[in-house]
Protein backbone atom coordinates (compact mmCIF):
# COMPACT_ATOMS: atom_id res chain seq x y z
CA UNK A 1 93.15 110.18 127.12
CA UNK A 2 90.68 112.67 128.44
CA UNK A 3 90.72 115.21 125.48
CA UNK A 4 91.23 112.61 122.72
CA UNK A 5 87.88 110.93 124.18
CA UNK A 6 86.33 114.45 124.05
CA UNK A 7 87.20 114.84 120.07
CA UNK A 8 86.00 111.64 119.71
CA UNK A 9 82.38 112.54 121.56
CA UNK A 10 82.62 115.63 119.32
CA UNK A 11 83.09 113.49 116.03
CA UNK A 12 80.57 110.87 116.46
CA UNK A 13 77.86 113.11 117.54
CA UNK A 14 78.07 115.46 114.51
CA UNK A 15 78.47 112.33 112.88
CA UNK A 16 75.98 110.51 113.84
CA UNK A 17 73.42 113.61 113.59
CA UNK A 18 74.38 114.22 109.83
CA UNK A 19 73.28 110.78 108.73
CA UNK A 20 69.91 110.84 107.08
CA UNK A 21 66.31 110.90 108.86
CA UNK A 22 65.83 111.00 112.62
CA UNK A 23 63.80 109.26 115.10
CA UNK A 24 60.62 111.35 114.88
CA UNK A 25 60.31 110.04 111.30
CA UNK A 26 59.65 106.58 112.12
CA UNK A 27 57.00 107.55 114.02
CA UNK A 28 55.37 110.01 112.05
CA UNK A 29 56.04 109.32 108.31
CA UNK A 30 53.67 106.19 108.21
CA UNK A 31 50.52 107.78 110.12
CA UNK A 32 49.41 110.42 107.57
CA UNK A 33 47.11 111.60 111.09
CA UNK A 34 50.34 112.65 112.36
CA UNK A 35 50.35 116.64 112.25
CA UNK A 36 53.13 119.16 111.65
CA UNK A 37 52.03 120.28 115.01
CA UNK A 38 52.60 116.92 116.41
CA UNK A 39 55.43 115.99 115.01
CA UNK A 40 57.68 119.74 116.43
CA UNK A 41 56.40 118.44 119.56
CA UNK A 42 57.79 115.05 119.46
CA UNK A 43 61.15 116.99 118.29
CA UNK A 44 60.82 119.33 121.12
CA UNK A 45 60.70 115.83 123.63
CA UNK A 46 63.58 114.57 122.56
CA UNK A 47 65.51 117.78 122.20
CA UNK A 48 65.97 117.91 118.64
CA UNK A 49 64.33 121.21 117.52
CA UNK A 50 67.68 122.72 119.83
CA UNK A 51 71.13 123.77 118.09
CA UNK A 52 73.35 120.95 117.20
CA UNK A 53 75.96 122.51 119.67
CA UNK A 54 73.38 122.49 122.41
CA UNK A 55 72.24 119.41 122.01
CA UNK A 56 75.90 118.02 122.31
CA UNK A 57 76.35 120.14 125.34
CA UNK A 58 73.40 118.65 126.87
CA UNK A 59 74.33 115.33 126.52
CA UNK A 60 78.18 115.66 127.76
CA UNK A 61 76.78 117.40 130.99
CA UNK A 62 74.52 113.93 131.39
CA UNK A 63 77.71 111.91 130.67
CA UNK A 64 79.87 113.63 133.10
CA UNK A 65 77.52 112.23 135.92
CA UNK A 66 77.37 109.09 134.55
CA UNK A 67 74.02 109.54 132.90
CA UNK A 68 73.83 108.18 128.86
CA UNK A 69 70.52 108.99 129.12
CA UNK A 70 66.78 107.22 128.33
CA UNK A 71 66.50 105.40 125.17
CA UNK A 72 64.33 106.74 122.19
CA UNK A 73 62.42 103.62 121.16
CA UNK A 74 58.97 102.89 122.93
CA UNK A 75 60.28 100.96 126.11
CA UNK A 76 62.00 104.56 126.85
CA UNK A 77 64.32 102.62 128.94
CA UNK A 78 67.82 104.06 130.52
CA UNK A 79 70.76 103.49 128.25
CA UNK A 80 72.95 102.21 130.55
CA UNK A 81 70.61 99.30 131.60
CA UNK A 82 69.91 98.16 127.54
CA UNK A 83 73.74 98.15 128.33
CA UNK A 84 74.67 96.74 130.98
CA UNK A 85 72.09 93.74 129.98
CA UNK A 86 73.53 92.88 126.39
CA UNK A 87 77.61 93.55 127.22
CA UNK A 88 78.09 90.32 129.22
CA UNK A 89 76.86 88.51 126.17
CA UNK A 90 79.57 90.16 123.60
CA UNK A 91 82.41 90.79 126.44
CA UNK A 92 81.97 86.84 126.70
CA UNK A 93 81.85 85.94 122.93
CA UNK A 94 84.65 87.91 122.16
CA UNK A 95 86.79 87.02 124.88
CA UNK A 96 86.29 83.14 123.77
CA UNK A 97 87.38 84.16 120.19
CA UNK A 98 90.51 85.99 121.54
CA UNK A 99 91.45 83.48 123.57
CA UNK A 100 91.04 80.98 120.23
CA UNK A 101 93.10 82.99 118.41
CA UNK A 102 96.04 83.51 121.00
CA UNK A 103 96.21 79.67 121.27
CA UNK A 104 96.01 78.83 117.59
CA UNK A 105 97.86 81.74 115.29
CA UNK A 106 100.87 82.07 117.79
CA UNK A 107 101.97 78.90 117.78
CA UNK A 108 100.78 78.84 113.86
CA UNK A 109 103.11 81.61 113.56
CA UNK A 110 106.03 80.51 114.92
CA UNK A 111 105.97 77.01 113.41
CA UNK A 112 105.55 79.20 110.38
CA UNK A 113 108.92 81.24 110.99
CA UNK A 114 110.89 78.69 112.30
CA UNK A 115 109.89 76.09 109.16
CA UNK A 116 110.01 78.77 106.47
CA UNK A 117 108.62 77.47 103.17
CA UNK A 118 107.96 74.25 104.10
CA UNK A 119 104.63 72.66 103.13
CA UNK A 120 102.91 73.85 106.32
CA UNK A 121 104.34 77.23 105.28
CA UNK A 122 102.70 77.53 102.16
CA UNK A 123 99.88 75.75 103.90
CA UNK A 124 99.35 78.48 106.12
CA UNK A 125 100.28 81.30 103.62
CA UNK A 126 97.17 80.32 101.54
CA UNK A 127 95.04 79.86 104.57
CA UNK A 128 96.06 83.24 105.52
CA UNK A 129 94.54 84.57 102.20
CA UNK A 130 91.52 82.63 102.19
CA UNK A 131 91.05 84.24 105.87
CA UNK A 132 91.04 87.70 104.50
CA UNK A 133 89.48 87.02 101.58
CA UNK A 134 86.39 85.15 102.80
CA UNK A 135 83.94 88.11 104.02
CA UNK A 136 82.32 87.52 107.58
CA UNK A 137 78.76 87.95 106.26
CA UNK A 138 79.43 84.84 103.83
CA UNK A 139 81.22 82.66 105.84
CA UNK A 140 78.40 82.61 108.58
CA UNK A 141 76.00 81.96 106.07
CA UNK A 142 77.75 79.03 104.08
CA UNK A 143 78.19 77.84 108.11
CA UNK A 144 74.71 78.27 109.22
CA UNK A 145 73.08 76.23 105.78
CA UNK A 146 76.06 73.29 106.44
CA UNK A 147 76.02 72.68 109.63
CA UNK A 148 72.77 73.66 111.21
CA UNK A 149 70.09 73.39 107.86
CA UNK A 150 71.64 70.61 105.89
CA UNK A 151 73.51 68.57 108.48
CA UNK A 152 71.67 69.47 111.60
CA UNK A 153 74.20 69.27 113.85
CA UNK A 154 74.63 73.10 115.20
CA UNK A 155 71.72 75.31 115.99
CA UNK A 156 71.92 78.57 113.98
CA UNK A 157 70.18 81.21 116.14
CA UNK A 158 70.56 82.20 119.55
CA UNK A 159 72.53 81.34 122.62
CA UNK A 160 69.94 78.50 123.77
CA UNK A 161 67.15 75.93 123.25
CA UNK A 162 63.37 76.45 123.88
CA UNK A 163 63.38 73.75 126.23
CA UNK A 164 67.18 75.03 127.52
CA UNK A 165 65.38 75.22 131.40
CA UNK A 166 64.36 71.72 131.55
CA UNK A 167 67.48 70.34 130.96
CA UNK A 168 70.33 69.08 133.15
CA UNK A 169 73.36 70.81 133.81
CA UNK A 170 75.39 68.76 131.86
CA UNK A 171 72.55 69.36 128.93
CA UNK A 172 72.59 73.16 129.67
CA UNK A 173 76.58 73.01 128.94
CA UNK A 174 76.32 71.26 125.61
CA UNK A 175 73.50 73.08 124.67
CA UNK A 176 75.51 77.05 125.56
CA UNK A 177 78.35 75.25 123.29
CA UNK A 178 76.70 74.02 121.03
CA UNK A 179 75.55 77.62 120.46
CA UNK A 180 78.43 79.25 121.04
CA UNK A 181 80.86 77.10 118.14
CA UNK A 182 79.47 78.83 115.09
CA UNK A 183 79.36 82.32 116.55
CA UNK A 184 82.74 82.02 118.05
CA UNK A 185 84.26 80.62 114.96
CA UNK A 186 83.27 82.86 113.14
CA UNK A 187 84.44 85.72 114.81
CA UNK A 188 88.11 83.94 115.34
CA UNK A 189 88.60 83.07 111.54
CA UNK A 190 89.84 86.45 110.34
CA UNK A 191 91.75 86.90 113.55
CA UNK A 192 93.33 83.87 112.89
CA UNK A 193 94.58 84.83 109.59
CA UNK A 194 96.03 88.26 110.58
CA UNK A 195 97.62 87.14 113.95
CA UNK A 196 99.22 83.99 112.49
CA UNK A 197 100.72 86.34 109.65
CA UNK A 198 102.03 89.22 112.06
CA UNK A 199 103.56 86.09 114.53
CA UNK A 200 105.46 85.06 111.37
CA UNK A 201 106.90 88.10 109.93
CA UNK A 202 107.53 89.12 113.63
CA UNK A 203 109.36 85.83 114.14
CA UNK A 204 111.51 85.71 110.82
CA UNK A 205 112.82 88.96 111.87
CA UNK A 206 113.83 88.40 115.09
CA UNK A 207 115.39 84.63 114.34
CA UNK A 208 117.74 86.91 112.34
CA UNK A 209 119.36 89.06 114.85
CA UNK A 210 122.66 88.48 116.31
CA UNK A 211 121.83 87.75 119.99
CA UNK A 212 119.28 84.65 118.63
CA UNK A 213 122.66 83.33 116.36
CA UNK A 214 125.09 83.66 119.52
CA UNK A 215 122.27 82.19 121.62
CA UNK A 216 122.30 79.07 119.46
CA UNK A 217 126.74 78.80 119.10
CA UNK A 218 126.17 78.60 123.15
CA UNK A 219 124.55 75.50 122.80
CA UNK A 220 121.00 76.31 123.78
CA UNK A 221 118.44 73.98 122.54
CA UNK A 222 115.81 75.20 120.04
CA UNK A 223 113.10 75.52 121.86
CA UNK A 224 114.77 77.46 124.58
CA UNK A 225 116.22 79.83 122.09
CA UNK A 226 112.83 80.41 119.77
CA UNK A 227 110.41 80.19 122.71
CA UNK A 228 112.53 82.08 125.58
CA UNK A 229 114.52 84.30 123.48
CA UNK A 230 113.00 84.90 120.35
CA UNK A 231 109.51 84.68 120.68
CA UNK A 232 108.80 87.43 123.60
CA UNK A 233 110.38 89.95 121.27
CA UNK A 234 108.45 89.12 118.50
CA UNK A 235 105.30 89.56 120.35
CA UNK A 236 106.18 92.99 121.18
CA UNK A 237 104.01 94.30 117.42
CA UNK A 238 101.50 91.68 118.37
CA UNK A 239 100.57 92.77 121.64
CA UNK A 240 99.78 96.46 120.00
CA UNK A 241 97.77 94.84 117.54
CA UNK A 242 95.79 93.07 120.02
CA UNK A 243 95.58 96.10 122.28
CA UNK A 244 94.30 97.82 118.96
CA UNK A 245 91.80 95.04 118.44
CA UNK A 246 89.95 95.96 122.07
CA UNK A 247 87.19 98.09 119.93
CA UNK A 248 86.48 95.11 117.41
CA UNK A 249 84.56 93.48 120.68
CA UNK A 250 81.77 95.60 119.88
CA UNK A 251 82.56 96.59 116.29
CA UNK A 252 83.41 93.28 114.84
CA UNK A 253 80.25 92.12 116.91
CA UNK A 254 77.11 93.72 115.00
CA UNK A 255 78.10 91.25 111.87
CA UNK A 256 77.27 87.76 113.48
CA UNK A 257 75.56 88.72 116.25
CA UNK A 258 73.05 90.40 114.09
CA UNK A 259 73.21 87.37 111.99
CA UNK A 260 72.58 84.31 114.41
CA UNK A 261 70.23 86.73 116.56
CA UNK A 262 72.41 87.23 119.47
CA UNK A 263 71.19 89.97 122.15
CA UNK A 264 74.77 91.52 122.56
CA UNK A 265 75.83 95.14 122.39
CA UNK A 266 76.57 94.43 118.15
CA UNK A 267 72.77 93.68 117.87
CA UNK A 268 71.79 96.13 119.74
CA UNK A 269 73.91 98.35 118.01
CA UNK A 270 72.41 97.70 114.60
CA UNK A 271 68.97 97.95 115.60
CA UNK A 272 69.91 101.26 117.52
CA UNK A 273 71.39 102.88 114.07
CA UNK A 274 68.36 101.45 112.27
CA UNK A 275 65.99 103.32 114.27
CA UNK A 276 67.98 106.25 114.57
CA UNK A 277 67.99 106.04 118.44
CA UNK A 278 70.27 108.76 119.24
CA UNK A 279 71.43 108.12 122.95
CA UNK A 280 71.79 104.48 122.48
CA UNK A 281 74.25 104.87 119.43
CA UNK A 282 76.82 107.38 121.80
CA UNK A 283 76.48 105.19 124.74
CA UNK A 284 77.85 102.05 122.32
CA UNK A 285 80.52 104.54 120.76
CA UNK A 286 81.82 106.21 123.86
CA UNK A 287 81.85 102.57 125.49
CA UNK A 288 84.01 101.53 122.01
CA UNK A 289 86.02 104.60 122.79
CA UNK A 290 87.12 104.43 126.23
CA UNK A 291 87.59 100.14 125.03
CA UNK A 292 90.08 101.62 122.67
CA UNK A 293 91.86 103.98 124.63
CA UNK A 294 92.44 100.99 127.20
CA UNK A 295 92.96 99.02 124.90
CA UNK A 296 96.21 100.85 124.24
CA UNK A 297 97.26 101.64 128.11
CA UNK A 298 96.84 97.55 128.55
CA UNK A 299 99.08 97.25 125.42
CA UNK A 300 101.57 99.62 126.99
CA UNK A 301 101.70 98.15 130.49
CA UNK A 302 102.23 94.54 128.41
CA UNK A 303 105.29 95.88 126.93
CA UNK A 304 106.77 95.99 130.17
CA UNK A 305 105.99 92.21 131.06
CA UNK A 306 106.88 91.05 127.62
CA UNK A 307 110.27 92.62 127.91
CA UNK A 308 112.08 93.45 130.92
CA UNK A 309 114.18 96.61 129.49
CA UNK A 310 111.29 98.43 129.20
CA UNK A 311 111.40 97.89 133.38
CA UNK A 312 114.32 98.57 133.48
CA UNK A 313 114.81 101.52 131.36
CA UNK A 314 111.54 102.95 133.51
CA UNK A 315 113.35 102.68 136.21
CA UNK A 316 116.79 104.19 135.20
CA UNK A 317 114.95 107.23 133.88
C-alpha cells in the first residue's frame, strides 16, 4: 500500500501542477499595481519559483510528520483543520446514501434474479437505465425547482434553517432531514442503479450452480436456499465494488454538494481547484487515496465474513 500511495502522491502532484495558471495569478492578474517584482516574491512565499521535484520533496517531508501544510487562500489556515471541519459533513452524507443503497438495490436485486423477466424485472431493467442515464448535475436540478421552488416542500440549500437554533429538538430533527432528503437522494440514485444490476447478474449466476439445485431436491425452502445459500456468494463481486466505491465519498461529493451549498470536503474541493490552492487539493487527494486503498483491505477482510472458505483456506495455508 505504501509505494502504490507514493506513485499516487507522485501522479497527482505533477498533475495537479501542469494544469493551467497558479495561485499567484489570482492575486496579481486583476491589480495592474501588482509588479513583476511583486509577484516572484509572492512565488518565492509559497515555494513555487523552486524545481517541480523540490517542491514535491518538500511537501512529502511535511506529510511524513503529519503536516499537509497551510492553505493558500487569504485565511492561510492549516490544511488539516479546513479538513477535519468539512469531512464529518460528507463522511455523514455519504454514509446515509450507502446505507440507502445496501437496503434498497440488494433486495431489488435479488427479487430481480429470483423473478427473472417478470414485470418487476423489466421494471427494474428500465429503471436501471434511466439511473445511468440521468446525469447527477440534472437530476438535482429538476429536484431542487420541484420540490423546493415550485412545491415548497424541501429546502434546496444547506444543511439547516436561519432560525435552525430556536427551534426544538424535535424541530431541529425535521429540519437536518428535511435537508438531508434531496442531497442524499441524489447521491443514492446512480448507486441504486448499478448495485441493483450487479445483485442481479450476481444472483442469476449463482441460482444456477449445482449446490443451489441439490440444495432445493433436499427440501429447503426458498428463502433459506436464495437468502442463506445463494445470496452470500453472490455478494462476493458486490462487496469489491463497494470497497471500490470508498473514494466516490469525496469524489462523487463535489457534484451536489457544490450544488445545494453544502460545506463538505466535495465543496471544498471545488473551490480549492478553482483557486488553484495547491496544498488543499493533495490533502483531499491523498485523503481519497489512502480511502481507496482501505477501501480495498475492508473489501478483502469482508470476503472472509461473507464466505467462510476463505477462513478456512487462510487457515489451512
Amino acid at each position: 500500500m505504501i509505494p502504490l500511495l507514493l506513485g499516487i502522491t507522485i501522479i497527482t502532484f505533477v498533475v495537479i501542477h501542469l494544469a493551467p495558471g497558479e495561485p499567484t495569478d489570482l492575486q496579481t492578474q486583476l491589480n495592474p499595481k501588482v509588479t513583476v517584482e511583486a509577484w516572484e516574491r509572492l512565488r518565492a512565499y509559497y515555494g513555487l519559483d523552486k524545481p517541480l521535484y523540490r517542491q514535491y520533496l518538500d511537501w512529502l517531508w511535511r506529510l511524513l510528520r503529519l503536516d499537509f501544510g497551510r492553505s493558500f487562500s487569504q485565511d492561510n489556515r492549516m490544511v488539516i483543520n479546513k479538513i477535519a471541519e468539512r469531512l464529518p459533513i460528507t463522511i455523514g452524507l455519504n454514509v446515509l446514501s450507502m446505507l440507502l443503497i445496501i437496503c434498497i438495490a440488494i433486495p431489488i436485486g435479488v427479487l430481480s434474479a429470483t423473478h427473472q423477466y417478470s414485470f418487476f424485472d423489466k421494471f427494474t431493467t428500465v429503471f436501471v437505465f434511466i439511473g445511468f442515464a440521468i446525469p447527477t448535475f440534472w437530476l438535482a436540478l429538476l429536484l431542487m425547482i420541484l420540490f423546493g421552488v415550485n412545491l415548497g416542500w424541501l429546502p434546496i440549500s444547506g444543511l439547516k434553517s436561519l432560525d435552525y437554533e430556536n427551534l426544538t429538538l424535535l424541530g431541529m430533527l425535521t429540519d437536518r432531514a428535511k435537508h438531508l432528503i434531496l442531497p442524499v437522494f441524489v447521491a443514492a440514485f446512480g448507486g441504486l442503479a448499478g448495485f441493483s444490476r450487479y445483485t442481479r447478474s450476481n444472483m442469476l449466476e449463482v441460482i444456477r450452480q449445482d449446490y443451489i439445485m441439490t440444495a432445493k431436491a433436499k427440501g429447503l425452502s426458498e428463502n433459506r436456499v436464495v437468502y442463506k445459500h445463494a445470496l452470500r456468494n453472490a455478494l462476493l463481486p458486490v462487496i469489491t465494488i463497494l470497497g471500490l466505491s470508498v473514494p466516490g465519498l469525496i469524489g462523487g461529493s463535489v457534484i451536489f454538494e457544490t450544488i445545494f451549498a453544502i460545506p463538505g470536503m466535495g465543496q471544498l474541493f471545488y473551490l480549492s481547484v478553482m483557486s488553484r490552492d495547491y496544498p488543499v487539493i493533495m490533502g483531499i487527494l491523498v485523503l481519497g487515496a489512502i480511502l481507496t486503498l482501505f477501501g480495498n483491505l475492508l473489501a478483502d477482510l469482508s470476503y472472509g465474513v461473507v464466505d467462510p472458505r476463505i477462513r478456512l483456506e487462510g487457515r489451512q495455508s
